[in-house]
Protein backbone atom coordinates (compact mmCIF):
# COMPACT_ATOMS: atom_id res chain seq x y z
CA UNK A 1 15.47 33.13 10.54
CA UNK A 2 14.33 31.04 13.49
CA UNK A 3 13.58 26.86 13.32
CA UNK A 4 10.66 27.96 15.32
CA UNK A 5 9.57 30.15 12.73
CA UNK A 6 8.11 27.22 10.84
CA UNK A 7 6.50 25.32 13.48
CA UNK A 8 2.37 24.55 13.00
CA UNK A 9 -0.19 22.64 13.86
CA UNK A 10 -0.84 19.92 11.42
CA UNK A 11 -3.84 17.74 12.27
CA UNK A 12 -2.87 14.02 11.33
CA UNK A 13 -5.69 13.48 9.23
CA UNK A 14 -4.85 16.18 6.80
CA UNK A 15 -1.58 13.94 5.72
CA UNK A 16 -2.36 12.08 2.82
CA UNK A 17 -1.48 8.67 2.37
CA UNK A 18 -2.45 7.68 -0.71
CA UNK A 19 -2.52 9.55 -3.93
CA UNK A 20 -5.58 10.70 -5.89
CA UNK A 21 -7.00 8.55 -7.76
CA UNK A 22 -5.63 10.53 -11.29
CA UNK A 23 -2.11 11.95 -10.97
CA UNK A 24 -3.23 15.30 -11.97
CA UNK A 25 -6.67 15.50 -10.54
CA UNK A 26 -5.67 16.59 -7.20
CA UNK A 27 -6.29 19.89 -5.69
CA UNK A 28 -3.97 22.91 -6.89
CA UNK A 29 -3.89 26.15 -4.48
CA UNK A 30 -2.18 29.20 -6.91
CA UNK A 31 -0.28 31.84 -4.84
CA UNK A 32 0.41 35.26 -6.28
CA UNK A 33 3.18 36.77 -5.22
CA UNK A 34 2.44 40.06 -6.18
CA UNK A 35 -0.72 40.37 -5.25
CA UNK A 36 -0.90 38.07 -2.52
CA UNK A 37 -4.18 36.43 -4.09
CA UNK A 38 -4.90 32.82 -3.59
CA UNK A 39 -7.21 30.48 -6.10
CA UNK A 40 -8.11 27.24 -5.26
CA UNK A 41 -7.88 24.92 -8.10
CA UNK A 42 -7.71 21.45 -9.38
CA UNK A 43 -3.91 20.28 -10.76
CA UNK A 44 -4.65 20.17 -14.39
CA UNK A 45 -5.68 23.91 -14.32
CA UNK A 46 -2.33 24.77 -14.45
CA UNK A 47 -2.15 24.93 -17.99
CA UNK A 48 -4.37 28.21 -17.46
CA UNK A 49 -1.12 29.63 -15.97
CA UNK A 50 1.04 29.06 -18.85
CA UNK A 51 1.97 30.03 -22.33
CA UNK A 52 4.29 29.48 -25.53
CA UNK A 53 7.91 29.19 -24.75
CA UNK A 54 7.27 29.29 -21.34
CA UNK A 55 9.71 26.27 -19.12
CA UNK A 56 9.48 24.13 -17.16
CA UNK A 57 12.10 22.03 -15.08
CA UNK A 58 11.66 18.62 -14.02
CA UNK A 59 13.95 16.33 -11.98
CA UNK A 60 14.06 12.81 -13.60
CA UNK A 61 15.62 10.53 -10.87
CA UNK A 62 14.24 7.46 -10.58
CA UNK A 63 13.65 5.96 -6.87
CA UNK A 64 14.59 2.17 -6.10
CA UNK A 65 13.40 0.19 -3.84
CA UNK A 66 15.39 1.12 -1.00
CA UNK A 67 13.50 -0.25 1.98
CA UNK A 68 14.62 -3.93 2.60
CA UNK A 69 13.86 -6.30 5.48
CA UNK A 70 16.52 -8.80 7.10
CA UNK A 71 17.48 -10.70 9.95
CA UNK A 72 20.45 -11.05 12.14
CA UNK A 73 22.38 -14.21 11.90
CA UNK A 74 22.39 -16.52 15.54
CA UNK A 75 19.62 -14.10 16.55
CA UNK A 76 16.97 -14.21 14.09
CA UNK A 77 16.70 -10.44 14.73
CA UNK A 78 14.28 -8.41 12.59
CA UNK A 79 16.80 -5.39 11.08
CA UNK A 80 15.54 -2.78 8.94
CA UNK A 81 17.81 -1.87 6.40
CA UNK A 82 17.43 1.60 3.70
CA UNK A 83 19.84 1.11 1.11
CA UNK A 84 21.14 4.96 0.02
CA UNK A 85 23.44 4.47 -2.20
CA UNK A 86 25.81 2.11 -3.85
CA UNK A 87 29.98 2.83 -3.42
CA UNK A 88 31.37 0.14 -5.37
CA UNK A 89 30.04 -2.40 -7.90
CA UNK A 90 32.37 -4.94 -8.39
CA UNK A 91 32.55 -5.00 -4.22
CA UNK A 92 29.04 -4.98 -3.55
CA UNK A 93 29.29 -2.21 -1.55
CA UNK A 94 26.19 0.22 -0.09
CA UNK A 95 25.91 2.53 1.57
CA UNK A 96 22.85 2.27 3.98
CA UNK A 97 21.05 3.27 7.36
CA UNK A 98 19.86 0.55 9.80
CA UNK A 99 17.00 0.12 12.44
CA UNK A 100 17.81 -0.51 15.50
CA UNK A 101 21.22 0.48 14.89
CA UNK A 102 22.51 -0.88 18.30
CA UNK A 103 21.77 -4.35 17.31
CA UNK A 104 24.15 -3.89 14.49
CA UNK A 105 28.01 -4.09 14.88
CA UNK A 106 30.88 -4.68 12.15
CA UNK A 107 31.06 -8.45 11.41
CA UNK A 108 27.49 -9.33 11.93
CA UNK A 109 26.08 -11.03 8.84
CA UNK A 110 22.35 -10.20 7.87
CA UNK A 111 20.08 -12.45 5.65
CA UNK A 112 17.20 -11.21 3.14
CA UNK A 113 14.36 -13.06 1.81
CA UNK A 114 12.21 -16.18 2.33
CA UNK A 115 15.42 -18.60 1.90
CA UNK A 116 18.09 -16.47 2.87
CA UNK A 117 19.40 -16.07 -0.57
CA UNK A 118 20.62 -12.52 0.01
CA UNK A 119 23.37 -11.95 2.45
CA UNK A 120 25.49 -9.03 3.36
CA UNK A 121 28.01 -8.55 5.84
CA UNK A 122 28.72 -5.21 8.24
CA UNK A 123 31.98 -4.07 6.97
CA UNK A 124 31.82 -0.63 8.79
CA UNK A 125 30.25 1.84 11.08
CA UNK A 126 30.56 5.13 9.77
CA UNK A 127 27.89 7.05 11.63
CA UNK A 128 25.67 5.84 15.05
CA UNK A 129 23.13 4.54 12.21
CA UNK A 130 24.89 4.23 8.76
CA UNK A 131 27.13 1.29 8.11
CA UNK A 132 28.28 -0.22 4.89
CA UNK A 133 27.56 -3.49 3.82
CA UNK A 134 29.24 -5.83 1.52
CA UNK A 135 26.62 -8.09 -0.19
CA UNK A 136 28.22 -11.72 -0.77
CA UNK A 137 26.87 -12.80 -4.42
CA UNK A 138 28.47 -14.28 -7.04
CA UNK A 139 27.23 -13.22 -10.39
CA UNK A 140 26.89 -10.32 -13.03
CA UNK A 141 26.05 -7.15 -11.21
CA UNK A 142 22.82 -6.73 -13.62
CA UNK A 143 21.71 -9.85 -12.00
CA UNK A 144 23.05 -8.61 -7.91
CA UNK A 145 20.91 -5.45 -8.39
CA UNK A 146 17.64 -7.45 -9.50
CA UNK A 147 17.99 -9.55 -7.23
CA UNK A 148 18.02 -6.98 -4.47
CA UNK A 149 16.13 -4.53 -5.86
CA UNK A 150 13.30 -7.83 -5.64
CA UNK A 151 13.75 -7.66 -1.93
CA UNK A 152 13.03 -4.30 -1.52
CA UNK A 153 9.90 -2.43 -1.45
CA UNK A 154 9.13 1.86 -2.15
CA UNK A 155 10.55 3.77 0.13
CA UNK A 156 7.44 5.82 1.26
CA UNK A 157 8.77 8.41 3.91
CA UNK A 158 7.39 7.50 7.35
CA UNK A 159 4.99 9.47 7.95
CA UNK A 160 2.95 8.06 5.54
CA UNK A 161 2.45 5.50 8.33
CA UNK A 162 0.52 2.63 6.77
CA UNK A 163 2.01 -0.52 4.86
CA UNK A 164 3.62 -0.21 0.87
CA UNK A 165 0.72 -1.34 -1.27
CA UNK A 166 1.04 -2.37 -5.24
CA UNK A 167 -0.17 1.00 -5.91
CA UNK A 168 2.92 2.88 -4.62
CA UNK A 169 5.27 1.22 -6.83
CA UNK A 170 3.54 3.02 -9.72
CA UNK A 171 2.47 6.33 -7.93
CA UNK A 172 5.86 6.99 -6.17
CA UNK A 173 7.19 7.50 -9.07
CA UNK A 174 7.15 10.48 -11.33
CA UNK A 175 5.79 9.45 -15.21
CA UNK A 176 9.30 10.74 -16.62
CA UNK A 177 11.61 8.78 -14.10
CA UNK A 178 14.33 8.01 -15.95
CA UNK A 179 18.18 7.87 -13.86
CA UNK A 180 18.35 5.70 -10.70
CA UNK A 181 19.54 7.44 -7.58
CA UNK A 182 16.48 8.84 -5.17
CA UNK A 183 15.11 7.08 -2.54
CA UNK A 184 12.77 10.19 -1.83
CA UNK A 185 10.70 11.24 -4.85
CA UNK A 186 10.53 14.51 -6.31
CA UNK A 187 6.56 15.02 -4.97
CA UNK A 188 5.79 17.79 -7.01
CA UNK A 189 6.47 15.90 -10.49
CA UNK A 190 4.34 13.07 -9.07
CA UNK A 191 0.79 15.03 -10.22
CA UNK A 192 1.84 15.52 -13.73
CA UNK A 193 -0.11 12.69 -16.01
CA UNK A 194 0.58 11.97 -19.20
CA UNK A 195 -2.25 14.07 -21.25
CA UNK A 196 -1.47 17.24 -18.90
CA UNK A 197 2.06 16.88 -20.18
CA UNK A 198 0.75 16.33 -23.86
CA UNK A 199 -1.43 19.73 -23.45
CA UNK A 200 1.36 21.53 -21.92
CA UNK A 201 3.76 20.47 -25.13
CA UNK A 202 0.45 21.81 -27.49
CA UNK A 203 0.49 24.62 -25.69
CA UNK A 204 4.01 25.45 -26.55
CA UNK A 205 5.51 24.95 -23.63
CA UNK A 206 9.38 24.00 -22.87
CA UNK A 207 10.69 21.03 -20.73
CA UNK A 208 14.20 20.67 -19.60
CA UNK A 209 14.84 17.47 -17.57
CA UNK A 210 18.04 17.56 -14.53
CA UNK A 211 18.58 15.10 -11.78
CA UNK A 212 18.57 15.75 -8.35
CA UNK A 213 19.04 12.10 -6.77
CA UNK A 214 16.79 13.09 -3.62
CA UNK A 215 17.85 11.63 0.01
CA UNK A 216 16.53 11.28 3.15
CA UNK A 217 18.51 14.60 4.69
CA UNK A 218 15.03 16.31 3.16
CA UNK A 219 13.45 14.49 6.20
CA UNK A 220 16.09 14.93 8.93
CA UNK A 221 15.42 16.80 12.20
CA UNK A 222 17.22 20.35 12.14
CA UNK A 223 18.22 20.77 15.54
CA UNK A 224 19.33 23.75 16.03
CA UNK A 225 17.21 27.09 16.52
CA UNK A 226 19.44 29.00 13.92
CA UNK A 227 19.05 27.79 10.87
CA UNK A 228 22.51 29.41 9.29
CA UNK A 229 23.98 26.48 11.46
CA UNK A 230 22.40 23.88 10.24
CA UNK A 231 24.21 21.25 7.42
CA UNK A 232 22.11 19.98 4.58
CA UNK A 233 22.65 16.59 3.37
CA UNK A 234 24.82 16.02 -0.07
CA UNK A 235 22.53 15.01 -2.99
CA UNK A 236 24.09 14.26 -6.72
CA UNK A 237 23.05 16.53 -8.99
CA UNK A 238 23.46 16.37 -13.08
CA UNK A 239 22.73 19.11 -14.84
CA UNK A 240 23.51 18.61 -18.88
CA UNK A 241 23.87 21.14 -21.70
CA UNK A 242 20.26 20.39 -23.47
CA UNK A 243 18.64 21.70 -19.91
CA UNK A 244 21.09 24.75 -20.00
CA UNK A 245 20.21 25.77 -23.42
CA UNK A 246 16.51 25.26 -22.53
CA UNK A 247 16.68 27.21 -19.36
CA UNK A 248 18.72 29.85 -20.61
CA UNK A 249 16.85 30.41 -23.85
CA UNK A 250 13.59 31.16 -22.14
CA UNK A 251 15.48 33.57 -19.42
CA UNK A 252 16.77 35.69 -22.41
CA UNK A 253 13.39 35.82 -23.89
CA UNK A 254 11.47 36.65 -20.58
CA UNK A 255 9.98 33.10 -20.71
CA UNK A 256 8.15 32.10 -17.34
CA UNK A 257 10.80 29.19 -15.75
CA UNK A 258 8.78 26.94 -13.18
CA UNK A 259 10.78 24.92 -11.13
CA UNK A 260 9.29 21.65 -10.57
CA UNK A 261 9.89 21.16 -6.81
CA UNK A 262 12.15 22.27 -4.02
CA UNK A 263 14.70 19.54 -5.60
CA UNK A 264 15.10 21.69 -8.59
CA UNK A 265 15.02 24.76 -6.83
CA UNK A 266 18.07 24.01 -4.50
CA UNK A 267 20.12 22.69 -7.78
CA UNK A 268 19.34 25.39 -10.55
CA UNK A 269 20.36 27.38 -7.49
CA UNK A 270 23.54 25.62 -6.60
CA UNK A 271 24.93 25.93 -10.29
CA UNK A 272 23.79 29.33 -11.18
CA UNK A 273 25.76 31.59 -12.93
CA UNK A 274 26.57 35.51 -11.83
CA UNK A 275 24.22 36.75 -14.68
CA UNK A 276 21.82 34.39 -13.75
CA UNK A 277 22.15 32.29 -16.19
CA UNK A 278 22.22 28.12 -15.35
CA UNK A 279 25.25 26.11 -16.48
CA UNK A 280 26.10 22.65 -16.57
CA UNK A 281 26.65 20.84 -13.54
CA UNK A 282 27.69 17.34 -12.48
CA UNK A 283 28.67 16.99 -8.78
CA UNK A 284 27.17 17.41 -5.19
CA UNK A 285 25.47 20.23 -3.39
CA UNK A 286 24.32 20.71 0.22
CA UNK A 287 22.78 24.12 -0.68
CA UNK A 288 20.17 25.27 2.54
CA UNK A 289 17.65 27.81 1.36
CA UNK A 290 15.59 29.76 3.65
CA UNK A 291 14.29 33.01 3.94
CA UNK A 292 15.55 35.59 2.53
CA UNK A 293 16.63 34.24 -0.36
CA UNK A 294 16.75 36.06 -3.98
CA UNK A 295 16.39 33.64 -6.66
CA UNK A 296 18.34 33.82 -9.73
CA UNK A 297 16.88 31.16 -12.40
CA UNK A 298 13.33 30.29 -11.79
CA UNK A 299 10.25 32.56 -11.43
CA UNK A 300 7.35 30.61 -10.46
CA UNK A 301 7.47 27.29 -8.53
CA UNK A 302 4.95 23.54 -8.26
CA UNK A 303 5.80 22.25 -4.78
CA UNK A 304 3.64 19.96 -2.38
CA UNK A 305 2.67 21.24 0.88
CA UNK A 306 5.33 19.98 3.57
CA UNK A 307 5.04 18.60 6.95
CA UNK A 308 5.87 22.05 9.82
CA UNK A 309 10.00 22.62 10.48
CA UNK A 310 10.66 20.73 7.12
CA UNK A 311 13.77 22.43 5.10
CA UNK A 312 10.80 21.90 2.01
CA UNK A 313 8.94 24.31 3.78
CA UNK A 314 11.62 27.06 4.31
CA UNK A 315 12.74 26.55 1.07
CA UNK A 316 9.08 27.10 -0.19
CA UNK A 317 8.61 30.52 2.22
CA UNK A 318 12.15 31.44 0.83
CA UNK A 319 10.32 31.49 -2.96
CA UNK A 320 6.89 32.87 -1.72
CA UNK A 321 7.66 34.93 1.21
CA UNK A 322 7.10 33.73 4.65
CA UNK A 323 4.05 36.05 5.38
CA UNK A 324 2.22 35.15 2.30
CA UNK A 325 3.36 31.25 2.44
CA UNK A 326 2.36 30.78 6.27
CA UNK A 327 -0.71 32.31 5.39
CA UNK A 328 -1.19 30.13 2.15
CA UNK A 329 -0.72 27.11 4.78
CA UNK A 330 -3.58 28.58 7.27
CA UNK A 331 -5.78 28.64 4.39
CA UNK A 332 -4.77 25.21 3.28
CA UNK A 333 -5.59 23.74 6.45
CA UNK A 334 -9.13 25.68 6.56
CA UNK A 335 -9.71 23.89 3.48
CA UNK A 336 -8.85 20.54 4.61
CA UNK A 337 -5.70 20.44 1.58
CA UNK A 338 -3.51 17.37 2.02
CA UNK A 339 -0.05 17.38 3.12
CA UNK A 340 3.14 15.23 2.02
CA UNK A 341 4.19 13.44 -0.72
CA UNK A 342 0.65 11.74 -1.63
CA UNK A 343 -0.79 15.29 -0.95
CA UNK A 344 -2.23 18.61 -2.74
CA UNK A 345 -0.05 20.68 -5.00
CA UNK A 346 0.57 24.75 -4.58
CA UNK A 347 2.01 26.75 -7.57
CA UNK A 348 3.61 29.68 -6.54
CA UNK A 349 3.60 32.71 -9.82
């Protein structure tokens, strides 16, 4: 499978940045595999879809605010700085991306906030934009981490390309967020509201809960035309024995499982037994799925609709098909769906 393969024309207006105005009110397109029929519905329609016993798996990470804004000591320089993920408490130490990375060289101290109160010093270089930084605070590390995390604003990706707003502290955020880690949110858990969840549970239906700590190698370029070379990021995945004896229990009873997301997908996936059963997990994976691709745990999938040559979207034409999914998209862009994290949901059955 080609790169080139998932290349489209996406017309800019088409990618939403900001949510609907109800988590669960935006628009729903259902795919059927078999078939190859395509409904166009609203979110909280999904229920229709579902029955008793049937499962569904949700990642519960919880993003911080990653995105923080400092300057350069002597120069005053404006640095952008994406925290991605703490190495050491009692050090201080994150890892983190910076922008423009040339301005930034081991030694150089940056400053946060309006007085300066937050400053962190470039202890290494580890890739042409990563570095790790060594915040200087005394104090409990409850007390470091609020302090930062007051600094810092959503990290909504980039091309959402319009200013973090009050609302996206709420909205980027899934209603069950629950265990720190992502600094990309799981978009397809982002239209489920409360009441759809309470119908879903009257229903009968199942949730099992993992955590896939999301990062931004979901949003890197692939460069490379063959896509068996390419290297996924790591992301943390936990995976505890409550969600395995959920999971499992509706496999043996021919339950439907929906993964919630491409995040889910690529873990259930990466700790998957030979009889296709899931099992407990706590560790990394840097699973790539694209087409073809024969899944072993879950048998229908929620997932947004993703920006052209996204991994998202080859994982999503892995599940679906590529002929039916690409055609799903032409459709969607007929219709005027929106695209990205704020966008339009498809369920795939």
């Amino acid at each position: 499978m080609k790169l080139s393969k998932f290349k489209f024309n996406l017309p800019d207006e088409l990618i939403a940045l900001h949510p609907a105005p109800n988590r669960d009110e935006s628009r729903l397109m259902v795919v059927h595999r078999k078939s190859g029929d395509i409904e166009h519905k609203i979110f909280k329609d999904l229920i229709e879809y579902f029955d008793d016993k049937d499962t569904f798996i949700f990642n519960d990470t919880l993003v911080f605010p990653a995105r923080l804004y400092g300057n350069k000591e002597k120069t005053g320089a404006k640095i952008e700085v994406f925290l991605l993920r703490e190495l050491n408490e009692d050090l201080r130490l994150w890892d983190v991306l910076v922008d423009p990375a040339r301005k930034i060289r081991i030694g150089n101290k940056l400053y946060f906030g309006e007085d300066d109160s937050m400053v962190a010093e470039v202890i290494d270089n580890t890739t042409s934009r990563g570095r790790t930084l060594r915040f200087l605070y005394d104090g409990p590390h409850d007390e470091f981490k609020a302090a930062l995390y007051a600094l810092g604003e959503m990290p909504i990706p980039n091309y959402i390309n319009r200013e973090v707003v009050p609302e996206d502290t709420d909205r980027y955020q899934t209603i069950f967020a629950k265990n720190e880690g992502a600094v990309i949110a799981p978009a397809a858990g982002l239209h489920f509201s409360r009441e759809l969840m309470k119908r879903l549970e009257i229903k009968g239906c199942e949730f099992a809960f993992i955590t896939i700590h999301s990062g931004l190698g979901n949003f890197r370029d692939i460069d490379v035309e063959d896509l068996t070379k390419h290297k996924m990021d790591s992301e943390q995945v936990f995976i505890g024995p409550e969600a395995v004896n959920i999971v499992n229990k509706a496999k043996d009873n021919n339950k439907q499982i929906c993964a919630v997301g491409t995040s889910v997908i690529r873990a259930t996936e990466s700790t998957v037994t030979t009889g296709g059963h899931l099992k407990e997990f706590e560790g990394w994976t840097n699973k790539f799925i694209f087409p073809p691709y024969d899944f072993s745990v879950a048998s229908s999938l929620i997932t947004n609709f993703h920006l052209p040559l996204s991994t998202m979207l080859m994982q999503t034409t892995a599940f679906g098909g590529y002929d039916l999914i690409m055609d799903a998209y032409k459709k969607a862009i007929e219709e005027k769906y929106r695209f990205g994290a704020y966008g339009d949901a498809m369920l795939i059955i």
